[in-house]
PDB file of N, CA and C in Angstrom:
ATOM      1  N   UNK A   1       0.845  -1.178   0.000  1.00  0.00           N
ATOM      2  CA  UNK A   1       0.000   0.000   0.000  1.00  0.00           C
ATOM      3  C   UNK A   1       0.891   1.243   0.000  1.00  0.00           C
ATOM      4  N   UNK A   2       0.227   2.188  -0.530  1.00  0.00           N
ATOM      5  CA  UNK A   2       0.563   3.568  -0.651  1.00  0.00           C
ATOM      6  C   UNK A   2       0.061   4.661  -0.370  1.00  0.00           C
ATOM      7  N   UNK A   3       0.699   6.115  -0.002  1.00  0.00           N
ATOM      8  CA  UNK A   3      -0.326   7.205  -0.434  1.00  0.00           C
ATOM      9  C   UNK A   3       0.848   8.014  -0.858  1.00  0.00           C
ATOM     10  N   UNK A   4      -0.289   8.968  -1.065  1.00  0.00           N
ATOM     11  CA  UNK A   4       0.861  10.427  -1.457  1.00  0.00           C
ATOM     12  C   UNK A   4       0.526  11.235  -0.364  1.00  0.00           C
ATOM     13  N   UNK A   5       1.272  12.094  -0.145  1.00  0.00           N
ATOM     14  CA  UNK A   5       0.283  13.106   1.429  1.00  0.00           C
ATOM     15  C   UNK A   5       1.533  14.592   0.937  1.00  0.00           C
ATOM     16  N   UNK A   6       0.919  15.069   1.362  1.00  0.00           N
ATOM     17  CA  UNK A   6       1.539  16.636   1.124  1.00  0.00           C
ATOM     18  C   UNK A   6       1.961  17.195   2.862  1.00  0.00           C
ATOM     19  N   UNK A   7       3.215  17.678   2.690  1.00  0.00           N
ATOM     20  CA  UNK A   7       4.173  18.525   3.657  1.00  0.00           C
ATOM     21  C   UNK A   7       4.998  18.948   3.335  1.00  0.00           C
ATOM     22  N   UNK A   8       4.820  20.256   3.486  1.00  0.00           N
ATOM     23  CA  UNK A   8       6.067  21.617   3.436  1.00  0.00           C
ATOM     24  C   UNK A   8       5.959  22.101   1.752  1.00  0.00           C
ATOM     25  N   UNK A   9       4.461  21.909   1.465  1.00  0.00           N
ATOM     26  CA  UNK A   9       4.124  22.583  -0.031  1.00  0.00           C
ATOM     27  C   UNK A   9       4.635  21.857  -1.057  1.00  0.00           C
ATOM     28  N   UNK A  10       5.361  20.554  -0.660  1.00  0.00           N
ATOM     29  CA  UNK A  10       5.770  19.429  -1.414  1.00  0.00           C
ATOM     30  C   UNK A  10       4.981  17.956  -1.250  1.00  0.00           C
ATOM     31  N   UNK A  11       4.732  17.430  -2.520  1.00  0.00           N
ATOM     32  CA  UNK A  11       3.924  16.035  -2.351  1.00  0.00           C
ATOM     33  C   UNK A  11       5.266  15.138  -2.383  1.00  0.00           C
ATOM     34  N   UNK A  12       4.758  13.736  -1.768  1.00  0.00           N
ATOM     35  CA  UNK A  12       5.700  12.764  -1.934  1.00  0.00           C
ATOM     36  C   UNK A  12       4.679  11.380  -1.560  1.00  0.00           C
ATOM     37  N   UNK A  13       5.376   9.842  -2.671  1.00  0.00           N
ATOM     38  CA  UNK A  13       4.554   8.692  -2.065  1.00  0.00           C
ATOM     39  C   UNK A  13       5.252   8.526  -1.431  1.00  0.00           C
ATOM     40  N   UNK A  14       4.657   7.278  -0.553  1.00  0.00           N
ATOM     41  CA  UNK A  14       5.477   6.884   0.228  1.00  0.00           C
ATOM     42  C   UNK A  14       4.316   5.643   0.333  1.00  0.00           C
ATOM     43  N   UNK A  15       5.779   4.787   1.233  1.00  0.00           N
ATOM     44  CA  UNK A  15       4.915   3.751   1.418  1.00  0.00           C
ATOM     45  C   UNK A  15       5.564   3.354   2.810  1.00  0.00           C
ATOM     46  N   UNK A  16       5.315   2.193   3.334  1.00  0.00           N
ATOM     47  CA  UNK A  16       5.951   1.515   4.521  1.00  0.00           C
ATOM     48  C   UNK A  16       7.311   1.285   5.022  1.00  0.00           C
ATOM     49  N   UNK A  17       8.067   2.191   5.836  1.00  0.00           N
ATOM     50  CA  UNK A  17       9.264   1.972   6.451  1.00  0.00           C
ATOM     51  C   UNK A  17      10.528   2.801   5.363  1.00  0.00           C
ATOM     52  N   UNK A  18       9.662   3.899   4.406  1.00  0.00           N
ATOM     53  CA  UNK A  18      10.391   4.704   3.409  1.00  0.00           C
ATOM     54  C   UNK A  18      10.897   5.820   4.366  1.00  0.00           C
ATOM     55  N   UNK A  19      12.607   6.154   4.362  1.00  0.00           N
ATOM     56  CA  UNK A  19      12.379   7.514   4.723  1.00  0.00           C
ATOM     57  C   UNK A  19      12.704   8.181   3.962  1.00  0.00           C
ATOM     58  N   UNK A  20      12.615   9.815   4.343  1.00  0.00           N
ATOM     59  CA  UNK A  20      12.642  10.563   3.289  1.00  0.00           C
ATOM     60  C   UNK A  20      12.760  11.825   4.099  1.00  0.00           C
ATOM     61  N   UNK A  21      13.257  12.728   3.115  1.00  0.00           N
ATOM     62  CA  UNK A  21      13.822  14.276   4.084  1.00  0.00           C
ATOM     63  C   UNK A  21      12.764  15.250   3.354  1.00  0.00           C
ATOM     64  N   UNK A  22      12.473  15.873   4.428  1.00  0.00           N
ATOM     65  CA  UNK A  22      11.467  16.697   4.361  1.00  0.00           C
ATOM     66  C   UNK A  22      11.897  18.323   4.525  1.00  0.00           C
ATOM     67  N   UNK A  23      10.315  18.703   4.306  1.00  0.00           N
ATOM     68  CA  UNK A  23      10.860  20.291   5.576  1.00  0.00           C
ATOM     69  C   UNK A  23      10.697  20.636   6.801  1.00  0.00           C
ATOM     70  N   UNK A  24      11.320  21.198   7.415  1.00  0.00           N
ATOM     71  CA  UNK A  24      11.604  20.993   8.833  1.00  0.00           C
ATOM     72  C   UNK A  24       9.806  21.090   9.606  1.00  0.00           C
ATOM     73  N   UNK A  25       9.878  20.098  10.322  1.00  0.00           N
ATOM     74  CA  UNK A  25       8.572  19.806  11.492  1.00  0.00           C
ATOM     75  C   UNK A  25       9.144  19.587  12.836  1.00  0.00           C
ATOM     76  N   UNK A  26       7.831  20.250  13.315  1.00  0.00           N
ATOM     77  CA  UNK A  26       8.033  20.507  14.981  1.00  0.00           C
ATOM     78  C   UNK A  26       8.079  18.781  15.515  1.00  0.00           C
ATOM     79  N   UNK A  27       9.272  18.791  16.608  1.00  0.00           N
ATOM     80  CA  UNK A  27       9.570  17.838  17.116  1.00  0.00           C
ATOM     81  C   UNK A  27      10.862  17.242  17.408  1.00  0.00           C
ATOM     82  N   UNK A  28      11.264  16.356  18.168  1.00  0.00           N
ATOM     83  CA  UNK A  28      12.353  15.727  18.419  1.00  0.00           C
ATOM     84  C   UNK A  28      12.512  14.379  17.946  1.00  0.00           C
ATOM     85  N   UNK A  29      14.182  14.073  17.980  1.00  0.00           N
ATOM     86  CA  UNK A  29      14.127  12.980  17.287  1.00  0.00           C
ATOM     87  C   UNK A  29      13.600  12.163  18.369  1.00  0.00           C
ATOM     88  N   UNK A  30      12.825  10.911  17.564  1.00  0.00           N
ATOM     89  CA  UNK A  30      12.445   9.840  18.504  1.00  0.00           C
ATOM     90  C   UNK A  30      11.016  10.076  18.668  1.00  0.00           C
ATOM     91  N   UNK A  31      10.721  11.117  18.270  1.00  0.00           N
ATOM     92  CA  UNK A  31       9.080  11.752  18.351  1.00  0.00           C
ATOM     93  C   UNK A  31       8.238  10.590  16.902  1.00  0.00           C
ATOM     94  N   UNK A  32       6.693  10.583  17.356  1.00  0.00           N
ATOM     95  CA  UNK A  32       6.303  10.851  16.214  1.00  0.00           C
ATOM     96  C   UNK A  32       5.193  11.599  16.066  1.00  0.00           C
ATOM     97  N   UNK A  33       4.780  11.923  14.163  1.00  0.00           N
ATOM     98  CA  UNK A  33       4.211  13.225  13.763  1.00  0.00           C
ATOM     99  C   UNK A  33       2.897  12.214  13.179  1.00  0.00           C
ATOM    100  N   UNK A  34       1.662  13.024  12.874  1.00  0.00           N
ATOM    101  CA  UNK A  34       0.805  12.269  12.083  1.00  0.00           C
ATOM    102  C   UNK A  34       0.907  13.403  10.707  1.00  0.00           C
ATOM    103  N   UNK A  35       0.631  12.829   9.511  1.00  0.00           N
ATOM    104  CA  UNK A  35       0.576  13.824   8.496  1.00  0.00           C
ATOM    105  C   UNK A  35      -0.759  13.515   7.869  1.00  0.00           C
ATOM    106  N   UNK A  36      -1.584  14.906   8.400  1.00  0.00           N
ATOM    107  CA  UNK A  36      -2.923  15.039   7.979  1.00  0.00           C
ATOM    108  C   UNK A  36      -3.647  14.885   6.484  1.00  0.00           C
ATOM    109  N   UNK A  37      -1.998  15.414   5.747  1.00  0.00           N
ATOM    110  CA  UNK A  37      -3.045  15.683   4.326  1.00  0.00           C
ATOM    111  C   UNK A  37      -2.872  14.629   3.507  1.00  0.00           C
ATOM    112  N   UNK A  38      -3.222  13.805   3.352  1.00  0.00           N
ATOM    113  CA  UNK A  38      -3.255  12.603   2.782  1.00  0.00           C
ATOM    114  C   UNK A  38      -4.000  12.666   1.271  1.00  0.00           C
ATOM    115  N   UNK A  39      -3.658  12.946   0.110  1.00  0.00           N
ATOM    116  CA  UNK A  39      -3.828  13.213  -1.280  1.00  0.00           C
ATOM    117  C   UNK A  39      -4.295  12.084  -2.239  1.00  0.00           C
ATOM    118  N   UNK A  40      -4.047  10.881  -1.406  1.00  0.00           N
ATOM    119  CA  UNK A  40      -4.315   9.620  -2.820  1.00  0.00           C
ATOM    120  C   UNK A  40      -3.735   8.339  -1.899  1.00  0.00           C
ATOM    121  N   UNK A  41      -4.454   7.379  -1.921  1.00  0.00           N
ATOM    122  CA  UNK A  41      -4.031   6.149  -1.091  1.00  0.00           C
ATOM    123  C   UNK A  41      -4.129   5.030  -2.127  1.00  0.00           C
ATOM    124  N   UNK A  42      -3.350   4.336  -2.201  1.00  0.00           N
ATOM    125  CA  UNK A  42      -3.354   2.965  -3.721  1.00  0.00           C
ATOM    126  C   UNK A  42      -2.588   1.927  -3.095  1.00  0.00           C
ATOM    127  N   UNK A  43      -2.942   1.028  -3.640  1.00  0.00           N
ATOM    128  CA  UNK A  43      -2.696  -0.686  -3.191  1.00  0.00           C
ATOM    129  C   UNK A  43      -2.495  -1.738  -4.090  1.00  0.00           C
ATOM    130  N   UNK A  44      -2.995  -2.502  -4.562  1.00  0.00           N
ATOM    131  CA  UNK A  44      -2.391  -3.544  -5.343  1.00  0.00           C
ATOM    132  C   UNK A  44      -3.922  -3.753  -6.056  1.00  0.00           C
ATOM    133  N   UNK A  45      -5.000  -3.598  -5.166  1.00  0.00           N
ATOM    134  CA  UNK A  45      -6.664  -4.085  -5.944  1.00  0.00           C
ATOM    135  C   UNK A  45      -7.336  -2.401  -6.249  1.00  0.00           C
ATOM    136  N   UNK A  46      -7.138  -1.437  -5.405  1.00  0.00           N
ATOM    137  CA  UNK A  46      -8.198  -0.339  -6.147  1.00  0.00           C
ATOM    138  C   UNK A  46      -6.833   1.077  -5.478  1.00  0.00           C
ATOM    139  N   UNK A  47      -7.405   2.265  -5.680  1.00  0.00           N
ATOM    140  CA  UNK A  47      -7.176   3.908  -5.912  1.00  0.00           C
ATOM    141  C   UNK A  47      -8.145   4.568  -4.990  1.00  0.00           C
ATOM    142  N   UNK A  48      -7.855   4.940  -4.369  1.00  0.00           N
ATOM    143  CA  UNK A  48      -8.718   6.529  -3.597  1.00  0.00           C
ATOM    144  C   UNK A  48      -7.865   7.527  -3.554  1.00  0.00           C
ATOM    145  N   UNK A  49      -8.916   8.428  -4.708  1.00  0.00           N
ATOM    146  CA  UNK A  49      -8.010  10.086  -4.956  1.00  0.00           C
ATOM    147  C   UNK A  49      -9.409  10.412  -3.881  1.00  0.00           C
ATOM    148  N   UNK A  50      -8.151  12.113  -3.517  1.00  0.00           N
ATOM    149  CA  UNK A  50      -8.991  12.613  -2.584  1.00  0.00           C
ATOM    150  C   UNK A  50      -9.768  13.948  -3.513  1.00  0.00           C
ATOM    151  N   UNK A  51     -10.347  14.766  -2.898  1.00  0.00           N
ATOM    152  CA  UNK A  51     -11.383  15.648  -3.329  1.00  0.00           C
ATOM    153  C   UNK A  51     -10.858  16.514  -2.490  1.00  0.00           C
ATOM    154  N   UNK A  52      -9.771  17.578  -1.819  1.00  0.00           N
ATOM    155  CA  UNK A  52      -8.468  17.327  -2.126  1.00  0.00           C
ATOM    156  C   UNK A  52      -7.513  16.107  -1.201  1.00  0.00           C
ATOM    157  N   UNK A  53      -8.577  16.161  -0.229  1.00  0.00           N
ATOM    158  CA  UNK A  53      -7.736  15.131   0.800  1.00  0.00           C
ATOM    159  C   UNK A  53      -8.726  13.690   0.971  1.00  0.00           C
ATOM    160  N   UNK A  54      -7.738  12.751   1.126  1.00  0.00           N
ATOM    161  CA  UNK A  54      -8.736  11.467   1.435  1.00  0.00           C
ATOM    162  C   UNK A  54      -9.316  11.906   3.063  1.00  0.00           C
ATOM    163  N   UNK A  55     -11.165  11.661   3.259  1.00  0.00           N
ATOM    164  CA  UNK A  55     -11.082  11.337   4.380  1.00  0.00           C
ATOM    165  C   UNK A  55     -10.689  10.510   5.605  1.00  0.00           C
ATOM    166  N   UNK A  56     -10.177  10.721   6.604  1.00  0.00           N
ATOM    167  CA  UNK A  56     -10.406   9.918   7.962  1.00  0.00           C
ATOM    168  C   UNK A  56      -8.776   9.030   7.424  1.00  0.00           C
ATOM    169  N   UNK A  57      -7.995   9.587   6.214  1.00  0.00           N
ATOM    170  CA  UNK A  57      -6.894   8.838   5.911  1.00  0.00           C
ATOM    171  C   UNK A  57      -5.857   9.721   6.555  1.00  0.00           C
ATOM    172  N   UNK A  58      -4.645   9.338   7.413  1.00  0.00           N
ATOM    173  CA  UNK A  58      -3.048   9.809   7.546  1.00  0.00           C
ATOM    174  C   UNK A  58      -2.405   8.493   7.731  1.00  0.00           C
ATOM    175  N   UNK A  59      -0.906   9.610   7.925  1.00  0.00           N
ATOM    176  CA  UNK A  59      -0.090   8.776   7.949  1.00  0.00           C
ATOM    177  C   UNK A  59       0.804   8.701   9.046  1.00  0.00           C
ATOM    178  N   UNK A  60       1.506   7.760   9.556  1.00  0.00           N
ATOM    179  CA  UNK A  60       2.436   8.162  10.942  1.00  0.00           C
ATOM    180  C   UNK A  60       3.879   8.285  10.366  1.00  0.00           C
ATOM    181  N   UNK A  61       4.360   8.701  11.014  1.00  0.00           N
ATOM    182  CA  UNK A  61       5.702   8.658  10.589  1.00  0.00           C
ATOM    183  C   UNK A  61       6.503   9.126  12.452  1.00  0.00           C
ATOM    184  N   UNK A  62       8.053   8.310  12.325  1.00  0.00           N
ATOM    185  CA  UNK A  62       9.046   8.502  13.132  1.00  0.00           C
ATOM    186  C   UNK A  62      10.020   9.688  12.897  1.00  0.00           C
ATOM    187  N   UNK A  63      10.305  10.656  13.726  1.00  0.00           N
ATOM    188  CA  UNK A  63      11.294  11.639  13.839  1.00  0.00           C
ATOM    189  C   UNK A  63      12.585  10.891  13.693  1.00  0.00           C
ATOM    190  N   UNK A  64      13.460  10.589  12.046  1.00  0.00           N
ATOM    191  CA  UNK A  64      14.902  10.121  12.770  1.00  0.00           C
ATOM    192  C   UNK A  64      16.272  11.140  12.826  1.00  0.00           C
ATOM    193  N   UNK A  65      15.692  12.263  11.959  1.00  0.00           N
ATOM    194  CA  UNK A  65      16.684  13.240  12.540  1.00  0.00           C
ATOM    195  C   UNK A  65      16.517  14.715  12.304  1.00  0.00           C
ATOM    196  N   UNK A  66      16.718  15.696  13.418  1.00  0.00           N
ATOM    197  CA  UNK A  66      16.707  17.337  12.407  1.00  0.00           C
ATOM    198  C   UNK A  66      18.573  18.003  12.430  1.00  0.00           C
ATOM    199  N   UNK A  67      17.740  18.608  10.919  1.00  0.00           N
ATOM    200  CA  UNK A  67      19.177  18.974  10.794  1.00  0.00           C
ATOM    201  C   UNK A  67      19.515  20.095   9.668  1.00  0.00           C
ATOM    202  N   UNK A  68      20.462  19.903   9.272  1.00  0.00           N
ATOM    203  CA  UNK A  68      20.353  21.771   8.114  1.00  0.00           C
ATOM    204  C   UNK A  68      21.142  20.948   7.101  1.00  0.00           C
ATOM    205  N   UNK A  69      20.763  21.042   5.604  1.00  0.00           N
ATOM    206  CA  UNK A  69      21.398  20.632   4.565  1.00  0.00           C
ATOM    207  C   UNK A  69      22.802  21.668   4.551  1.00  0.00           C
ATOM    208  N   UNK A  70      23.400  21.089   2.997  1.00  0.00           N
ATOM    209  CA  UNK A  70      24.935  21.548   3.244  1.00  0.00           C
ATOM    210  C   UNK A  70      24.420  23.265   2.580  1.00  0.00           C
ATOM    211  N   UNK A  71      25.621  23.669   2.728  1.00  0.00           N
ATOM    212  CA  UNK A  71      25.468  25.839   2.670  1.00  0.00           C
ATOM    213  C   UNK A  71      25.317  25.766   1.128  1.00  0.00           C
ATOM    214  N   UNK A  72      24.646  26.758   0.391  1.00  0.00           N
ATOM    215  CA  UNK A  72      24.115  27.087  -0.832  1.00  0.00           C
ATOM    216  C   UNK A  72      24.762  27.992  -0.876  1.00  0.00           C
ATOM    217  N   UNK A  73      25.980  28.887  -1.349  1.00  0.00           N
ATOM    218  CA  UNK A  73      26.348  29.765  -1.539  1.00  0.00           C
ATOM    219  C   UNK A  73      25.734  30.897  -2.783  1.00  0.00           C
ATOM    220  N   UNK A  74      25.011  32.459  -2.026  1.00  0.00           N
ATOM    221  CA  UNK A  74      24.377  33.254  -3.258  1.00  0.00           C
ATOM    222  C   UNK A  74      25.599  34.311  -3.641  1.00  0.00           C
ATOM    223  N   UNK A  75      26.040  34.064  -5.041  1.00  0.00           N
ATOM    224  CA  UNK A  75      26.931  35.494  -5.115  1.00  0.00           C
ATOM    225  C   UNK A  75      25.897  36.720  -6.105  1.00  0.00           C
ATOM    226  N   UNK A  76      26.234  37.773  -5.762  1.00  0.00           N
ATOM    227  CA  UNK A  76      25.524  38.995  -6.873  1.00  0.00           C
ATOM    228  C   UNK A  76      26.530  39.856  -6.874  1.00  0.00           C
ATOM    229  N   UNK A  77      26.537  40.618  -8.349  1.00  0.00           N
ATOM    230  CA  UNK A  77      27.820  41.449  -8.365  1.00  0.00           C
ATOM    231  C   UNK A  77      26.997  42.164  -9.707  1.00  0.00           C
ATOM    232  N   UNK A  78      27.182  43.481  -9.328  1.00  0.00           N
ATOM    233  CA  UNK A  78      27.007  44.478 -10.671  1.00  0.00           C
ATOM    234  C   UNK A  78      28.117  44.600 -11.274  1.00  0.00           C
ATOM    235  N   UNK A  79      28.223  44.496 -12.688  1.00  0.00           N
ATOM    236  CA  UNK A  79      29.520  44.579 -13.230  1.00  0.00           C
ATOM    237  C   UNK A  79      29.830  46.115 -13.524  1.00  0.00           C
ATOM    238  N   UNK A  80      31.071  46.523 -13.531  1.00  0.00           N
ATOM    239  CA  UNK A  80      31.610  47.872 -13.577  1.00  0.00           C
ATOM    240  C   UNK A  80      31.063  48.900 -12.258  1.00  0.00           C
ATOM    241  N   UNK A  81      30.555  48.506 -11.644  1.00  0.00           N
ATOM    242  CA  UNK A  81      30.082  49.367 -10.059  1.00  0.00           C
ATOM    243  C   UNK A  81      30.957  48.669  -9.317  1.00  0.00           C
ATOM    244  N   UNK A  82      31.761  47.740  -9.013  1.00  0.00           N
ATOM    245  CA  UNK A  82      32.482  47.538  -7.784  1.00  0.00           C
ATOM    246  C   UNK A  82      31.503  47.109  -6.859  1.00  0.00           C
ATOM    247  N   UNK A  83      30.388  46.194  -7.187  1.00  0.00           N
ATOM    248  CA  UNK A  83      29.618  45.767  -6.035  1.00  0.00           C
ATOM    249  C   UNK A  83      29.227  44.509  -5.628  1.00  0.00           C
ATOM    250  N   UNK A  84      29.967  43.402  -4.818  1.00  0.00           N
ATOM    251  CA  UNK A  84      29.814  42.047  -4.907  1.00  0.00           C
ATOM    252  C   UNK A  84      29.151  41.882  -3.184  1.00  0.00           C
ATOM    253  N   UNK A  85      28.180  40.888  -3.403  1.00  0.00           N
ATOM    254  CA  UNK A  85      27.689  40.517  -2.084  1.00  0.00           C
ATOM    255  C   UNK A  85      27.816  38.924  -2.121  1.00  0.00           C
ATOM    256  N   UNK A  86      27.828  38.461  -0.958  1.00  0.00           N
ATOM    257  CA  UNK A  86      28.172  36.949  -0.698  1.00  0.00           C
ATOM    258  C   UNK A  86      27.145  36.129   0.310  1.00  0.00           C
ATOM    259  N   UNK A  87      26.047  35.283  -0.284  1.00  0.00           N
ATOM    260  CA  UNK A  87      25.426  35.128   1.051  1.00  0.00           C
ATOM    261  C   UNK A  87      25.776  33.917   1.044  1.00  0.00           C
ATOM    262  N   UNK A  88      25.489  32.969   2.612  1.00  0.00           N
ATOM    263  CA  UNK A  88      24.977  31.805   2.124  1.00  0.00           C
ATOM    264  C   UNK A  88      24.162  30.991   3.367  1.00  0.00           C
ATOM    265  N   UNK A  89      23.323  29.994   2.813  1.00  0.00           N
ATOM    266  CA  UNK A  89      21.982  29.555   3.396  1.00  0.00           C
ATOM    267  C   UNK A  89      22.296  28.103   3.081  1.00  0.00           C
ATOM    268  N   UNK A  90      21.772  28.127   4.865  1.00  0.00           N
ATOM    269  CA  UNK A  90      21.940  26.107   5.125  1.00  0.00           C
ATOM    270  C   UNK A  90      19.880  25.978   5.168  1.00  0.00           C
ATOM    271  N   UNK A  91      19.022  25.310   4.838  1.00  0.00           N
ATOM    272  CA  UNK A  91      18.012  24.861   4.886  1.00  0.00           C
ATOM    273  C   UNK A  91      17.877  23.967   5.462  1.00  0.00           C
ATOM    274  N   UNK A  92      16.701  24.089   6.660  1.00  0.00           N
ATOM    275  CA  UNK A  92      16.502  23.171   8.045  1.00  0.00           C
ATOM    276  C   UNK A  92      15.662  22.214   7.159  1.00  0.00           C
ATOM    277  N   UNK A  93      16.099  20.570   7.786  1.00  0.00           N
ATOM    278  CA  UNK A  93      15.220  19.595   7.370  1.00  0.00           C
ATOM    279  C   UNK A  93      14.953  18.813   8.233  1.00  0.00           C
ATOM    280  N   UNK A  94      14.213  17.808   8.401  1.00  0.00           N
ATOM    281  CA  UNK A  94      13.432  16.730   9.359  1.00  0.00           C
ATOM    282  C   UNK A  94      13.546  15.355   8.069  1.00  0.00           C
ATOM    283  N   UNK A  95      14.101  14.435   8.856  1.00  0.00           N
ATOM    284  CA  UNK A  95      14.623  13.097   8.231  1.00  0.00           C
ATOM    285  C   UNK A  95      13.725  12.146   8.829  1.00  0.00           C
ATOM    286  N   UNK A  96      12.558  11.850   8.243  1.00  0.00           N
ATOM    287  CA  UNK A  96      11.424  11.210   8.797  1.00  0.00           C
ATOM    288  C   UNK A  96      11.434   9.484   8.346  1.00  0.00           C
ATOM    289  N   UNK A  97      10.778   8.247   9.043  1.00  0.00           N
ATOM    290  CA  UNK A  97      10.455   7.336   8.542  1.00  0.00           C
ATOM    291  C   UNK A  97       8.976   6.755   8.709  1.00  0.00           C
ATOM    292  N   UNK A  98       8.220   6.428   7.570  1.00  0.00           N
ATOM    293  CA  UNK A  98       6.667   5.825   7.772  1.00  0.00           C
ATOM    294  C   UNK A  98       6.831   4.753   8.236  1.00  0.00           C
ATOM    295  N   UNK A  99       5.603   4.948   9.490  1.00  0.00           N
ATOM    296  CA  UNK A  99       5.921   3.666  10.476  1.00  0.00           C
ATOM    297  C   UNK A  99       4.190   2.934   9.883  1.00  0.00           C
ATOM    298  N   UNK A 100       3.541   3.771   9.675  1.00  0.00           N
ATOM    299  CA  UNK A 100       2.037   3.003   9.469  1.00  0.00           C
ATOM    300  C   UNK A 100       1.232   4.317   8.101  1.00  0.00           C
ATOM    301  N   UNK A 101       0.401   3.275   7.720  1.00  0.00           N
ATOM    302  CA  UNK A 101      -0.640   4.336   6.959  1.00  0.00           C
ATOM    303  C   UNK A 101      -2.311   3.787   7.416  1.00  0.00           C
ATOM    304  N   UNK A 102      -2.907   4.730   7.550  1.00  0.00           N
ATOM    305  CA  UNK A 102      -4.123   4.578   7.752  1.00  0.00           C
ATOM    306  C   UNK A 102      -5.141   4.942   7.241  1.00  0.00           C
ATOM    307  N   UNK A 103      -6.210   3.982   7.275  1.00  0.00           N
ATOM    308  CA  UNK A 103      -7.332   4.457   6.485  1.00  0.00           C
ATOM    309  C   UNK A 103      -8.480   5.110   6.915  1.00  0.00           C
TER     310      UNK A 103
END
């Protein structure tokens, strides 16, 4: 079995004991989260799309780690002005695993 479920404005399937890195959710490791929006649940005999969400369907999932991806370095520079700026940005993530799906 499967679903798709939406978190952090991103969809993803998933299925049983998949993990997968997300965007950062409240919690500690060792925690777990339920994920409400559940988009499409499929199996091996039938399909339930949702209308946008399946009812009375989530999913559980295990906290296995938070943490910040590697630094993205932004450069900008006007050419012939002498003007260079340097940023750079680590993006917080949550390293989750599906422990159950429900219907």
């Amino acid at each position: 079995m499967y679903a798709v479920v939406k978190t952090g404005g991103k969809q993803y399937r998933v299925s049983m004991g998949d993990q997968l890195r997300v965007e950062k959710l409240p919690g500690a490791v060792g925690d777990e989260v339920t994920l409400e929006e559940v988009l499409m649940l499929g199996g091996s005999d039938k399909v339930v799309v949702g209308q946008p969400k399946v009812d009375g369907a989530s999913v559980k999932a295990k906290i296995l780690e938070q943490d910040r991806a590697r630094k993205v370095i932004v450069y900008k520079f006007l050419k012939r002005k002498d003007h260079h700026k340097k940023q750079g940005h680590r993006q917080a993530f949550t390293r989750i695993q599906i422990t159950d799906i429900q219907v």
